[in-house]
Protein backbone atom coordinates (compact mmCIF):
# COMPACT_ATOMS: atom_id res chain seq x y z
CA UNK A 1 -45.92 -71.07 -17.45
CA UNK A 2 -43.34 -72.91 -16.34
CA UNK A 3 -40.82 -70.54 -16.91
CA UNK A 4 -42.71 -67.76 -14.71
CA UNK A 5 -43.45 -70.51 -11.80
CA UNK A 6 -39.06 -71.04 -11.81
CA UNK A 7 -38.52 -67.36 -11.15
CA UNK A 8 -41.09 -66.54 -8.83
CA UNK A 9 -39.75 -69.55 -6.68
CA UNK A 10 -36.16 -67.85 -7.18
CA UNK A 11 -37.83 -64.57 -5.90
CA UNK A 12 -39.08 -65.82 -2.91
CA UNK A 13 -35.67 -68.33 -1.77
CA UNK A 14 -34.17 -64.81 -1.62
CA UNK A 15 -36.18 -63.16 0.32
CA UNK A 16 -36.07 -66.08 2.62
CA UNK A 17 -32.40 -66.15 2.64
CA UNK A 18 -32.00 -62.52 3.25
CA UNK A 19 -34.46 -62.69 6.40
CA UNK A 20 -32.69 -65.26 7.54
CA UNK A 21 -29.68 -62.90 7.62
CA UNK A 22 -31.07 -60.42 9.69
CA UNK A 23 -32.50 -62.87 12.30
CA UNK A 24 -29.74 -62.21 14.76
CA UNK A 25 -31.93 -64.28 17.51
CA UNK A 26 -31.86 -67.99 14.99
CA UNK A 27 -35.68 -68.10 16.46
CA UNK A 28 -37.86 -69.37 13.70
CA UNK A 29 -39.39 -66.87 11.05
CA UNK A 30 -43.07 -66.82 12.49
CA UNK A 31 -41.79 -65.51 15.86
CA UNK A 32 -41.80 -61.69 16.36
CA UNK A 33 -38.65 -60.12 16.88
CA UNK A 34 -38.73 -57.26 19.05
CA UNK A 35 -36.50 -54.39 17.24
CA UNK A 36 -34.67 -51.38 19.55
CA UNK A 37 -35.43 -48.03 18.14
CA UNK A 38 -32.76 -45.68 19.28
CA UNK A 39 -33.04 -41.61 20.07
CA UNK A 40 -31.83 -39.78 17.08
CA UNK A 41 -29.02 -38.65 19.17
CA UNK A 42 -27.77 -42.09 19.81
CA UNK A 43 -25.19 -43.94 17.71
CA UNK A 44 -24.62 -47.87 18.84
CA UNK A 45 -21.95 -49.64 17.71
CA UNK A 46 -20.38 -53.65 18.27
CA UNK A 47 -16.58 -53.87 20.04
CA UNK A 48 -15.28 -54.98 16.48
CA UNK A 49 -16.90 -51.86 14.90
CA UNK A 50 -15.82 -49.92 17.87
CA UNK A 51 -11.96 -51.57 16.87
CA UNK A 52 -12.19 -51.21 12.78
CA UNK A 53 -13.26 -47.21 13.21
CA UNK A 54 -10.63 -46.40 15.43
CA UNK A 55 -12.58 -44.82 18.16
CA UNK A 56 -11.03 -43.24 21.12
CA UNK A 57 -12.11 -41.09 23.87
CA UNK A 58 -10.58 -38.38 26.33
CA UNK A 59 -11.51 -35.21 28.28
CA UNK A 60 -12.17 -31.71 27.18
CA UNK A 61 -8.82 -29.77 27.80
CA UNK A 62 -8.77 -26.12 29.23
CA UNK A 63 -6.15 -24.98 26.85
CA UNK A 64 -4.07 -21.26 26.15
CA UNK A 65 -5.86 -20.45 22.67
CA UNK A 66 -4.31 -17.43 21.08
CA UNK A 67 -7.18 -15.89 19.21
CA UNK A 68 -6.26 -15.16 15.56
CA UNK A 69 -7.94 -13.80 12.50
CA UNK A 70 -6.98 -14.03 8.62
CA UNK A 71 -6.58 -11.32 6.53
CA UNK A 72 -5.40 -9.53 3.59
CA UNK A 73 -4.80 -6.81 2.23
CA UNK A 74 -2.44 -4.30 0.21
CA UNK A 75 0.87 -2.04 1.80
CA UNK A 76 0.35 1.58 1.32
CA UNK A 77 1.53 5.09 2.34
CA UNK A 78 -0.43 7.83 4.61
CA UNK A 79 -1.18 10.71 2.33
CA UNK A 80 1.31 13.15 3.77
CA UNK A 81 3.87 10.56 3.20
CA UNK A 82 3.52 10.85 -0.87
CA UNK A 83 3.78 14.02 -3.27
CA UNK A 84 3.12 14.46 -6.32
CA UNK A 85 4.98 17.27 -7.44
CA UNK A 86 3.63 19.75 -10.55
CA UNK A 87 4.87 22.83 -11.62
CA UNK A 88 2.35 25.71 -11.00
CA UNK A 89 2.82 27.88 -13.50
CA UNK A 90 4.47 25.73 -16.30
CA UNK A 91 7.57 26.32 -18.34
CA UNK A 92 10.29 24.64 -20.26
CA UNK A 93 12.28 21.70 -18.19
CA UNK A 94 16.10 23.30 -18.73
CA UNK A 95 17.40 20.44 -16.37
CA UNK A 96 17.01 17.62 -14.53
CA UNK A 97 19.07 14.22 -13.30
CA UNK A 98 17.12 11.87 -11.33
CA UNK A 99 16.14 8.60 -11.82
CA UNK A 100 12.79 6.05 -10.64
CA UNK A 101 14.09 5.03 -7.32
CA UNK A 102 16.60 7.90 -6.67
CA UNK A 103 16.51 9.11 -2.73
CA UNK A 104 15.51 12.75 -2.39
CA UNK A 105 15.91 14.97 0.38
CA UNK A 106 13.29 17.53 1.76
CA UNK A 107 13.88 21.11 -0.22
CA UNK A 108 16.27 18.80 -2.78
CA UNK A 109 16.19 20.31 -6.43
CA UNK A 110 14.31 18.23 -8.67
CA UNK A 111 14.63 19.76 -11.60
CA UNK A 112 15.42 23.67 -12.60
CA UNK A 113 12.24 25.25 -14.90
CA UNK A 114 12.44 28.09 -17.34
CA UNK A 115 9.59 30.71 -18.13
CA UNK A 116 9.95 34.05 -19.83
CA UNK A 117 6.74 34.84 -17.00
CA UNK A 118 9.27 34.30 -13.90
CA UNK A 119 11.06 37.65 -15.27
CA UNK A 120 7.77 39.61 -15.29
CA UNK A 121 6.83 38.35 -12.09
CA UNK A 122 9.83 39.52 -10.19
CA UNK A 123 9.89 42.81 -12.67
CA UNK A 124 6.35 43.56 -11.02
CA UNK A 125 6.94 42.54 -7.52
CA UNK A 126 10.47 45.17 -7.18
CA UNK A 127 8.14 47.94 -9.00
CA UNK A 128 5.55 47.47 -6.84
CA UNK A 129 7.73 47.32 -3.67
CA UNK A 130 9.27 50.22 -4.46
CA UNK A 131 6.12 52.27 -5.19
CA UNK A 132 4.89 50.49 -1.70
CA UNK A 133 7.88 52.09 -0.04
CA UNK A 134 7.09 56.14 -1.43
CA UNK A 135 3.32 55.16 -1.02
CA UNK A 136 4.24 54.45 2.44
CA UNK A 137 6.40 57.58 3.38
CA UNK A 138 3.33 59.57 1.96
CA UNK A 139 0.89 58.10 4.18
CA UNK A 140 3.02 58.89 7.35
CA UNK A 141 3.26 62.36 6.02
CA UNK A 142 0.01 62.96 4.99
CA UNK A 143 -1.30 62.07 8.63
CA UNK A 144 0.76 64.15 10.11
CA UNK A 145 0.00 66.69 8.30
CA UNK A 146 -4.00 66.40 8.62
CA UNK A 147 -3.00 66.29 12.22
CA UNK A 148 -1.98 69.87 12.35
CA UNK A 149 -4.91 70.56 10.02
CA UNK A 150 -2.70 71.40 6.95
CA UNK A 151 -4.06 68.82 4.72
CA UNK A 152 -8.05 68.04 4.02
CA UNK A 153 -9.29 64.25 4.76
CA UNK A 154 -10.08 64.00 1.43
CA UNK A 155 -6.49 64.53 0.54
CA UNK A 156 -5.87 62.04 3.68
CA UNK A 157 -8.06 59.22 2.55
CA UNK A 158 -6.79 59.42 -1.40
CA UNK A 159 -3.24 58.84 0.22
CA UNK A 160 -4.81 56.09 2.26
CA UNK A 161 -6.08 54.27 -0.66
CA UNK A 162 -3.13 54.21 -2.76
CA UNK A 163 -0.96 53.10 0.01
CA UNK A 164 -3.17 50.14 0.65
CA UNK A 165 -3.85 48.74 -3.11
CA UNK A 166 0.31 49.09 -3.26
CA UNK A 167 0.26 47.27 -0.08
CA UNK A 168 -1.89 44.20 -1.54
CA UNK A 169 -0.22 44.23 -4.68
CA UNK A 170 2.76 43.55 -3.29
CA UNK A 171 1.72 40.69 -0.71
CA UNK A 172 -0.02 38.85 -3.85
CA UNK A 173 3.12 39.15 -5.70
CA UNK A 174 5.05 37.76 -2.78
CA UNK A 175 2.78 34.44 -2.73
CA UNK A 176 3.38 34.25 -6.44
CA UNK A 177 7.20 34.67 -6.04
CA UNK A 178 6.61 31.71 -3.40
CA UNK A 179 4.46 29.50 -5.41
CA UNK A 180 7.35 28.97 -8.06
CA UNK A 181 10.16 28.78 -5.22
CA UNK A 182 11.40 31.83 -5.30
CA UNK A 183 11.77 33.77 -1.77
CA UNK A 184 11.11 37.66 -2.14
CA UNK A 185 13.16 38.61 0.78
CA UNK A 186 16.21 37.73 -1.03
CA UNK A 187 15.45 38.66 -4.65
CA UNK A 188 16.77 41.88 -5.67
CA UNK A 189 17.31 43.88 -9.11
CA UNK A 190 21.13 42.17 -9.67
CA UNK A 191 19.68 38.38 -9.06
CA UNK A 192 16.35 38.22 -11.30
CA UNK A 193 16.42 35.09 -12.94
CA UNK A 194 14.19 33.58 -16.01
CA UNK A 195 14.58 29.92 -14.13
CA UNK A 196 13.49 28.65 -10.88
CA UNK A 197 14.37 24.73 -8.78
CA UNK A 198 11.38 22.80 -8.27
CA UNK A 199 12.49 20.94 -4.51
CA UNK A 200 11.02 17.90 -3.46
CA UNK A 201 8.01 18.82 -0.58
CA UNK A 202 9.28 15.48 0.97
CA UNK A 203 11.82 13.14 2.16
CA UNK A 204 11.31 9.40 0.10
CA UNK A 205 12.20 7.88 -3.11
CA UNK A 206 10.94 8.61 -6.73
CA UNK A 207 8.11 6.80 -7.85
CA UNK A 208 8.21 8.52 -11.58
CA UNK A 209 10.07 10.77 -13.71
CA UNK A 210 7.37 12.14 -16.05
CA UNK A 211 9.70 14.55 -18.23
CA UNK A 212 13.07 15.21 -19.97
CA UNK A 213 15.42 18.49 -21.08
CA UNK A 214 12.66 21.04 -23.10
CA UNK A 215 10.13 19.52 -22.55
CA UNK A 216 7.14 22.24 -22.31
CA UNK A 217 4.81 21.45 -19.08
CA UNK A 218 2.16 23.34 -17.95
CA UNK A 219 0.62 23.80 -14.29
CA UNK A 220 -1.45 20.42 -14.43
CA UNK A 221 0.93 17.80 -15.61
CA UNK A 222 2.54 15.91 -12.73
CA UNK A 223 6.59 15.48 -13.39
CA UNK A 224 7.46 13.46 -10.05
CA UNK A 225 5.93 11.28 -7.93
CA UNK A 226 7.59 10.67 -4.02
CA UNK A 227 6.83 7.98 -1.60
CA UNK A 228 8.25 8.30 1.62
CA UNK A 229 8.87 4.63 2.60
CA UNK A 230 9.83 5.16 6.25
CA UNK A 231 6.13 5.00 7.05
CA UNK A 232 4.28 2.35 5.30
CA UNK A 233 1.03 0.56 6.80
CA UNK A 234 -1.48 -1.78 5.59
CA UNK A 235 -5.04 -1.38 4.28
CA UNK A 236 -6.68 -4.90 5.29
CA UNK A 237 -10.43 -6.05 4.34
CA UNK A 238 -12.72 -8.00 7.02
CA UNK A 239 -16.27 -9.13 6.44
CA UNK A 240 -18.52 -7.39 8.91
CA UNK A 241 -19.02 -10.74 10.57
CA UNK A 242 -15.23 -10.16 12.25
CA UNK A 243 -16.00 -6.40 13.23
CA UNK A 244 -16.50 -7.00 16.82
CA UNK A 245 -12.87 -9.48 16.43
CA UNK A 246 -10.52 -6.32 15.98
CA UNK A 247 -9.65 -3.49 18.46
CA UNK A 248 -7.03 -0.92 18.44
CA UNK A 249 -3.68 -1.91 19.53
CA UNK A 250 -4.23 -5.64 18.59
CA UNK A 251 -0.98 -7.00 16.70
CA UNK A 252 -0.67 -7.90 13.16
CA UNK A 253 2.15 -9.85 11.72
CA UNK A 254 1.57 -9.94 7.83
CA UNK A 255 3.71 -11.88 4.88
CA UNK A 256 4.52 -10.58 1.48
CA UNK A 257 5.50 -12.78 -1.73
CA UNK A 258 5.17 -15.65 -0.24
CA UNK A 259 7.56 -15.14 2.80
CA UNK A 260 8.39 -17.21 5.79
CA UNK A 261 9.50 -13.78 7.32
CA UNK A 262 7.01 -12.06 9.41
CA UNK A 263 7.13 -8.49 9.37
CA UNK A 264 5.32 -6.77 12.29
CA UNK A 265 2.40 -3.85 12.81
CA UNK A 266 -0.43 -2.87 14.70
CA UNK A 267 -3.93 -2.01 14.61
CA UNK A 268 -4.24 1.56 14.57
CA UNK A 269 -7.63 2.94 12.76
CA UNK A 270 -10.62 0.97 11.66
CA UNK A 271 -13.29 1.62 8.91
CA UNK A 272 -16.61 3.27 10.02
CA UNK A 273 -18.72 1.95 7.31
CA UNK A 274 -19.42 -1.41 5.56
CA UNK A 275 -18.77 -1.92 1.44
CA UNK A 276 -21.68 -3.20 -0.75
CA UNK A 277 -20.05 -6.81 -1.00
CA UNK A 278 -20.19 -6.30 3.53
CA UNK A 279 -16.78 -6.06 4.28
CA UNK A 280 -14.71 -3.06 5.97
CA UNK A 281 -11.54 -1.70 6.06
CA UNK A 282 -8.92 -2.08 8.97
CA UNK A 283 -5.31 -0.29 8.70
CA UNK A 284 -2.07 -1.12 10.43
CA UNK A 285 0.65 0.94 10.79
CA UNK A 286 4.09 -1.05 10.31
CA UNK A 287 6.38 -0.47 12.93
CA UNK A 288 9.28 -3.06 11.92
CA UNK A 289 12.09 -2.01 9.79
CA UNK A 290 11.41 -3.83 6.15
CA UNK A 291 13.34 -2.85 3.59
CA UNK A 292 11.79 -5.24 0.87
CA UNK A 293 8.00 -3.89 1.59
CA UNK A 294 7.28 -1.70 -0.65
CA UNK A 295 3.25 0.19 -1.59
CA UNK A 296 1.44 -1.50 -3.46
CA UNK A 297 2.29 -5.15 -2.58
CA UNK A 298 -0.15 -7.39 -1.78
CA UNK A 299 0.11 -9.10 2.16
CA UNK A 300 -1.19 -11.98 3.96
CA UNK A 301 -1.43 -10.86 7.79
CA UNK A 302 -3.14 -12.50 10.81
CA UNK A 303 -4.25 -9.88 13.41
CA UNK A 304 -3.51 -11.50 16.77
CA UNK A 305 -5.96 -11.61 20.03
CA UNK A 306 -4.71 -12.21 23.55
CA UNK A 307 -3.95 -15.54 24.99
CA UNK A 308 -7.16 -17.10 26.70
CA UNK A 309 -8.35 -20.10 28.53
CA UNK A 310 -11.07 -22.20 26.72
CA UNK A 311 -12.50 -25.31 26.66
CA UNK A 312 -10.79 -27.06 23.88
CA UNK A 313 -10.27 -30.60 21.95
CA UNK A 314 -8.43 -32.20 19.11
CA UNK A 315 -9.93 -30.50 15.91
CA UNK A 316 -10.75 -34.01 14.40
CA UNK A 317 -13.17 -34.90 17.45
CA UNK A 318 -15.28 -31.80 16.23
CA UNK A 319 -17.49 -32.72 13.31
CA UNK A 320 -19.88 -30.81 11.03
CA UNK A 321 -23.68 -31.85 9.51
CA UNK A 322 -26.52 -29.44 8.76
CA UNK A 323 -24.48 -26.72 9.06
CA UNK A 324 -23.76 -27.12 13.09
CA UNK A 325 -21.20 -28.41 14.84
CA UNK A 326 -20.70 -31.71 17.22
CA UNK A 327 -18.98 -33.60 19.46
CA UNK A 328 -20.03 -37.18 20.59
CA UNK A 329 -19.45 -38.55 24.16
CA UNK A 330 -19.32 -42.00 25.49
CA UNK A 331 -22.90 -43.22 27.08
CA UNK A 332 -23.48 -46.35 27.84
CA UNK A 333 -22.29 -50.18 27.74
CA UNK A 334 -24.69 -52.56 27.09
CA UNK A 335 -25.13 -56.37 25.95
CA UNK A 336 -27.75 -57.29 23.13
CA UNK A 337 -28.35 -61.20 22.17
CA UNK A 338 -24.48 -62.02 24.03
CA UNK A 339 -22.84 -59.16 22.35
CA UNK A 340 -21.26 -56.33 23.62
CA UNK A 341 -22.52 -52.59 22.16
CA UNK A 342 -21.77 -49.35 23.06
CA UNK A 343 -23.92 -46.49 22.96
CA UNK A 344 -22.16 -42.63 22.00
CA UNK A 345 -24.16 -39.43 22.50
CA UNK A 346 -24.03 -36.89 19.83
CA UNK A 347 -24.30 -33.37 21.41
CA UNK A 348 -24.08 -29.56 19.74
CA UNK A 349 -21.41 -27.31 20.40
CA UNK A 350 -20.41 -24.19 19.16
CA UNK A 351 -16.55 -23.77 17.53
CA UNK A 352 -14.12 -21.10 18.85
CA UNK A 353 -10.65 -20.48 17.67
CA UNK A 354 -8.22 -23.46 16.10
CA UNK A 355 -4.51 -23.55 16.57
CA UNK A 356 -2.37 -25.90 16.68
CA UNK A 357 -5.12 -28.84 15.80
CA UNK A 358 -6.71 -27.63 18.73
CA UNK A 359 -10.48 -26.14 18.43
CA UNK A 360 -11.96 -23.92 21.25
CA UNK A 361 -15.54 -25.13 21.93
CA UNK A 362 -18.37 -23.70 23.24
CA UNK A 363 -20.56 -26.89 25.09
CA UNK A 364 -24.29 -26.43 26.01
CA UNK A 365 -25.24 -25.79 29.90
CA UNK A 366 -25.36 -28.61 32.10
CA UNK A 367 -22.25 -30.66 30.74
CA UNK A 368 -19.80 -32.77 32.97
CA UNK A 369 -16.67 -31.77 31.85
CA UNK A 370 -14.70 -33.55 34.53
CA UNK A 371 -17.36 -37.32 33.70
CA UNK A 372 -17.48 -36.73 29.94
CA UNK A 373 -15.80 -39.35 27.88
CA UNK A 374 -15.49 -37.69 24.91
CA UNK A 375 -14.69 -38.82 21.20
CA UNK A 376 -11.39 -37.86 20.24
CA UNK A 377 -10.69 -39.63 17.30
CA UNK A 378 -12.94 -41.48 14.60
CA UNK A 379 -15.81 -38.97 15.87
CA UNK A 380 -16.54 -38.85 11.77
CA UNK A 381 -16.67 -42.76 11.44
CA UNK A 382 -19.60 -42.39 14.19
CA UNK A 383 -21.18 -39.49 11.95
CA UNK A 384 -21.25 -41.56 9.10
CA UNK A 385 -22.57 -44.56 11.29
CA UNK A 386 -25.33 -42.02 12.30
CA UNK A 387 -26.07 -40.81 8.44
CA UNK A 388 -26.39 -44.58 7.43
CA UNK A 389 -28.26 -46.02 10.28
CA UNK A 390 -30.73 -47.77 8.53
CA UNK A 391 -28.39 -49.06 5.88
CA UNK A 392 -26.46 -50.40 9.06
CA UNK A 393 -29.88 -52.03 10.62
CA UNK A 394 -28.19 -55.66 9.45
């Protein structure tokens, strides 16, 4: 019993001691203390606290913001700035000499092809030109002939027929002779040739060299690939929550492997539709000269706004709780019990644009920008002063 009667006295000298603590006023126990409850928005602190958090106010700033946004993306070609180049109707490769990353010319010879079928083709397209030429003479005849009523219409219209099918024959021939590169208004009987030069369709560099000497390909397999470097632009993802951020004409400057460089573009066509994981698309077309860029690579760019005018403050006197945003301003002076307090208001805001540790802010209607004292630094310290309130009652 005695034991139990030692710590219950213990229990009670401490909860004596630690009232005693918190009477700020050194009036005796039994006397009621009156206690200040303060609005939620209100954060009171002493001078020394004021000191040790390294509080200091200023104004809001009307500051030049440039408006930026952070991207990225990929560098890529316009389609009718790559080829990839097959051979329509196949053969054996008899020659070739370029290399991955060889410049090519428009109409350059990639490599020359050789098919038994070339012969046969031109073979058919002189036979049926000539016939085309008698068929033709015939026709004129004929006419002139049923003219003068010498010849039937029946005779007339068997004439007309044959000089027609000739007529198509030899057109479809002709497209033939021009899908393997061969132009019919120079081929002849003393230049027919079992080979033909498959030409680049575009100025640029090879991408790949997909065959060798006798190698067999047929009309499907692609032998080069051509990118046409002189006209590159990016292909940039947003979330849909920046679509109404980017217009046409805004500038980009992007980055590539880590860079300091900035290589420039502009905004010139923007996606119509939003992705199942809500972003969009945005391209650029690159209008600086970069050498080193090349399709494919991946790019950091920031797409830039115009310069504006907003209200603005040191990004540190902008804090975050609840998922909203806050500044605090000065309030009030006051003197409890001898000591001097002061009293800082916290008030929501909205956050703009930051650049150069400077946040644009949005403040609520009704706010003295030219009276307001306004936290500039420590503005956390007073947010955590707010959070632990009633730790901070003693």
């Amino acid at each position: 019993m005695t034991k139990i009667n030692y710590k219950v006295s213990l229990i009670i000298i401490a909860f004596i001691v630690t009232l005693g603590s918190c009477n700020k006023s050194g009036k005796p126990l039994g006397e009621t203390i009156g206690i200040e409850v303060l609005p939620d928005d209100i954060v009171e602190l002493r001078s020394d606290q004021i000191k040790l958090a390294g509080i200091q106010t200023g104004s809001v700033e009307l500051r030049s913001v440039s408006n930026t946004l952070k991207v990225n993306g990929i560098v890529s070609v316009a389609p009718q700035n790559q080829a990839t180049v097959c051979m329509p109707l196949g053969g054996f490769v008899k020659s070739t000499k370029l290399l991955p990353g060889n410049a090519v010319e428009k109409g350059q010879t990639l490599a020359v092809i050789e098919n038994q079928d070339f012969v046969d083709i031109q073979q058919n397209y002189l036979e049926a030109k000539n016939r085309l030429e008698f068929a033709e003479a015939e026709f004129k005849r004929h006419t002139n002939l049923y003219k003068d009523d010498v010849y039937s219409e029946m005779n007339v219209q068997q004439v007309t027929v044959e000089y027609k099918n000739l007529k198509a024959l030899v057109k479809s021939l002709e497209q033939k002779l021009f899908l393997i590169g061969i132009n019919p208004d120079k081929l002849n009987e003393d230049n027919i040739s079992n080979t033909v030069s498959l030409v680049s369709p575009i100025k640029g560099y090879i991408k790949a060299v997909n065959v060798n000497i006798g190698k067999y390909v047929s009309s499907t397999d692609i032998l080069f690939e051509i990118v046409n470097n002189d006209k590159l632009f990016l292909e940039l993802t947003l979330f849909e929550k920046d679509a109404d951020r980017v217009a046409l004409g805004q500038k980009i400057k992007f980055f590539i492997n880590n860079e300091t460089e900035a290589h420039e573009a502009y905004l010139s066509q923007t996606g119509k539709s939003v992705s199942d994981d809500r972003t969009f698309r945005i391209y650029g077309t690159v209008t600086s000269s970069c050498k080193n860029v090349l399709p494919g690579m991946y790019v950091n760019a920031i797409i830039e706004e115009s310069d504006m005018k907003v209200t603005a403050l040191p990004s540190e006197a902008v804090v975050s709780f609840d998922d909203k945003d806050y500044i605090f301003i000065f309030d009030k002076d006051k003197v409890e019990e001898g000591k001097p307090f002061t009293e800082y208001r916290l008030i929501e805001v909205k956050k703009g644009v930051t650049e150069s540790d400077y946040t644009g802010i949005s403040l609520p209607d009704g706010f003295d920008i030219t009276n307001s004292k306004v936290v500039i630094k420590g503005a956390y310290n007073l947010l955590s002063a707010k959070k632990n309130a009633g730790e901070m009652a003693c």
